[in-house]
C-alpha atoms as a PDB file:
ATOM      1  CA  UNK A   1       0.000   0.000   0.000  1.00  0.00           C
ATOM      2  CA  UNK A   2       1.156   3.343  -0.695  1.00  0.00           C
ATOM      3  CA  UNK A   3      -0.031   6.608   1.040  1.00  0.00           C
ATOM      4  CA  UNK A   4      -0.765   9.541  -1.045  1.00  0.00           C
ATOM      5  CA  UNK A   5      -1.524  12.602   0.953  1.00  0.00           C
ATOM      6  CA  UNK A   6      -3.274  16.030  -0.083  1.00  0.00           C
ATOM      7  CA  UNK A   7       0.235  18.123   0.166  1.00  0.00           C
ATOM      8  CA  UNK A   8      -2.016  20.556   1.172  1.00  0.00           C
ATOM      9  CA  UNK A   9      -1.925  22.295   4.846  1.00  0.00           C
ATOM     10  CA  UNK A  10      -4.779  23.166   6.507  1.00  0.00           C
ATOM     11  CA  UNK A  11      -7.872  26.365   4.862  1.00  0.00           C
ATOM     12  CA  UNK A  12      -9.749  28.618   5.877  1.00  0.00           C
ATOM     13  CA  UNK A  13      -7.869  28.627   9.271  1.00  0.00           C
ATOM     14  CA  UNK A  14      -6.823  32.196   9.671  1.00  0.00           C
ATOM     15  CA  UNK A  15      -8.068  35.707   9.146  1.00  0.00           C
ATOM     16  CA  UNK A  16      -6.829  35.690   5.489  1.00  0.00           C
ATOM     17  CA  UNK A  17      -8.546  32.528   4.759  1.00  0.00           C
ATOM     18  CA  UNK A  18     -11.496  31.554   3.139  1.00  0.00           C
ATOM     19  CA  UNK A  19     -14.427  29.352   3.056  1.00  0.00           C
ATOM     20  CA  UNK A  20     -13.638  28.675  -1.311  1.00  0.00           C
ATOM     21  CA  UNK A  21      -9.632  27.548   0.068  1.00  0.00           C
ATOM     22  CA  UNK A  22      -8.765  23.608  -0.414  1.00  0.00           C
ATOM     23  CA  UNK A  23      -8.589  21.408   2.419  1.00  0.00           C
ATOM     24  CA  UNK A  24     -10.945  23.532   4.258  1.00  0.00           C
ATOM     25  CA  UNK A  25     -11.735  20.961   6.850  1.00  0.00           C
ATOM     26  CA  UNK A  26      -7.902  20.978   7.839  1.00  0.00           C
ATOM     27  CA  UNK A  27      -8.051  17.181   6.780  1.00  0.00           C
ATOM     28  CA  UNK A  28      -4.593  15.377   7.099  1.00  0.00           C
ATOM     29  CA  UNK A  29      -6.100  11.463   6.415  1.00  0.00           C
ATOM     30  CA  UNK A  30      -7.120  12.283   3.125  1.00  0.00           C
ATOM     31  CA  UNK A  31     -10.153  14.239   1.449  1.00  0.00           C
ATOM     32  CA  UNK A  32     -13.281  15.537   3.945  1.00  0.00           C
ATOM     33  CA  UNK A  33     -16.363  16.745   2.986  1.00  0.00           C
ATOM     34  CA  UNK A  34     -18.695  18.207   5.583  1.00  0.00           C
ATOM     35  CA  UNK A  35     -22.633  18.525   4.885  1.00  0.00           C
ATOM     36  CA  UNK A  36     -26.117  19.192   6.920  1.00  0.00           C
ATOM     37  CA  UNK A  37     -27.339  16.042   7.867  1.00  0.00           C
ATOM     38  CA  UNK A  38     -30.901  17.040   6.071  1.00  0.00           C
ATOM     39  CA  UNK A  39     -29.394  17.794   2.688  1.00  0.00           C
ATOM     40  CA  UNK A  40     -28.164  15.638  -0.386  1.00  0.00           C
ATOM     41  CA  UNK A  41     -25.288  15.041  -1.875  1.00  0.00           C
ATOM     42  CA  UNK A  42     -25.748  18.371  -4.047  1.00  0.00           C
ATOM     43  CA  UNK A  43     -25.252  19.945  -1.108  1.00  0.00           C
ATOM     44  CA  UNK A  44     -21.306  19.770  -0.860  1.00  0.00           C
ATOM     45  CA  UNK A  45     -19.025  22.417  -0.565  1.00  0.00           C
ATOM     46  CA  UNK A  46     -17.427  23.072  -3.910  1.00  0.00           C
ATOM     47  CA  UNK A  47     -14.355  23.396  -1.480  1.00  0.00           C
ATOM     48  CA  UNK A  48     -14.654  20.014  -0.536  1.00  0.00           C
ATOM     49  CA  UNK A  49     -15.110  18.756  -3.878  1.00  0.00           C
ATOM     50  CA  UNK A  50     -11.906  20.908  -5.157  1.00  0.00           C
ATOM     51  CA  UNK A  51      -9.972  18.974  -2.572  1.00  0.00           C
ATOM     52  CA  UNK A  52     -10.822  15.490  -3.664  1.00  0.00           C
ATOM     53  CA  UNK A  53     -10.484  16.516  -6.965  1.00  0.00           C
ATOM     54  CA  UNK A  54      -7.028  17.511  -6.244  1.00  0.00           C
ATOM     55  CA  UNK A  55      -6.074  14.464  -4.220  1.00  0.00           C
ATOM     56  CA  UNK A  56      -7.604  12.521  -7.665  1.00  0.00           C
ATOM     57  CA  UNK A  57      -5.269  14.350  -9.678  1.00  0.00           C
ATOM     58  CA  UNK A  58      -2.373  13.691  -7.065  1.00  0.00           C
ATOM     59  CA  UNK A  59      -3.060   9.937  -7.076  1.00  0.00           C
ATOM     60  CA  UNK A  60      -3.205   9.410 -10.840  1.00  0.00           C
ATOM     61  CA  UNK A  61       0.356  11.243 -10.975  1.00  0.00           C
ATOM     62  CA  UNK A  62       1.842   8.734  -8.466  1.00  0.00           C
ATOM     63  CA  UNK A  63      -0.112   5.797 -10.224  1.00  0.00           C
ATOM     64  CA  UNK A  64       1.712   7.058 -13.354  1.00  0.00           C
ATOM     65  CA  UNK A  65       5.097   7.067 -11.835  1.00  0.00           C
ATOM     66  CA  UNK A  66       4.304   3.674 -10.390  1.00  0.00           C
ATOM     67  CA  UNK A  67       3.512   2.463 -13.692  1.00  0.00           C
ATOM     68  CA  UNK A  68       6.854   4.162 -15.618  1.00  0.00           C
ATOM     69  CA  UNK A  69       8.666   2.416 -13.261  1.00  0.00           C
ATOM     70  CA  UNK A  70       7.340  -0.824 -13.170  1.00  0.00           C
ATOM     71  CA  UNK A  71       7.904  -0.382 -17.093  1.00  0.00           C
ATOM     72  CA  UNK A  72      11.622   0.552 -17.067  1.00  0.00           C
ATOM     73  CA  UNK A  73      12.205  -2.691 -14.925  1.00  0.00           C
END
């Protein structure tokens, strides 16, 4: 198993911040989303969705590497 984290530190954690930055949730395990518990799935953050999106992009580019290398062997 290989761990691939966000690289991202902690949003919307200071006066500077906002609501819109990735990793919003301060999430070090991977990606978070936070909803109400009385609303659907189309009721994400777009924040939240950014971030996994991001991870997503970050583990296809280590999958890839992974892959080059297994190649070259």
């Amino acid at each position: 198993m290989n761990w691939i984290n966000l690289g991202l530190h902690p949003g919307w954690n200071s006066s500077t911040a906002a609501e819109t930055d990735l990793n919003r949730l301060g999430v070090f395990a991977g990606a978070a989303a936070q909803t109400n518990i009385d609303e659907g799935p189309e009721a994400v953050h777009k924040a939240d969705i950014a971030t996994a999106e991001h991870l997503g992009r970050r583990v296809a580019e280590a999958a890839r590497v992974f892959a080059l290398g297994r190649a070259a062997a």
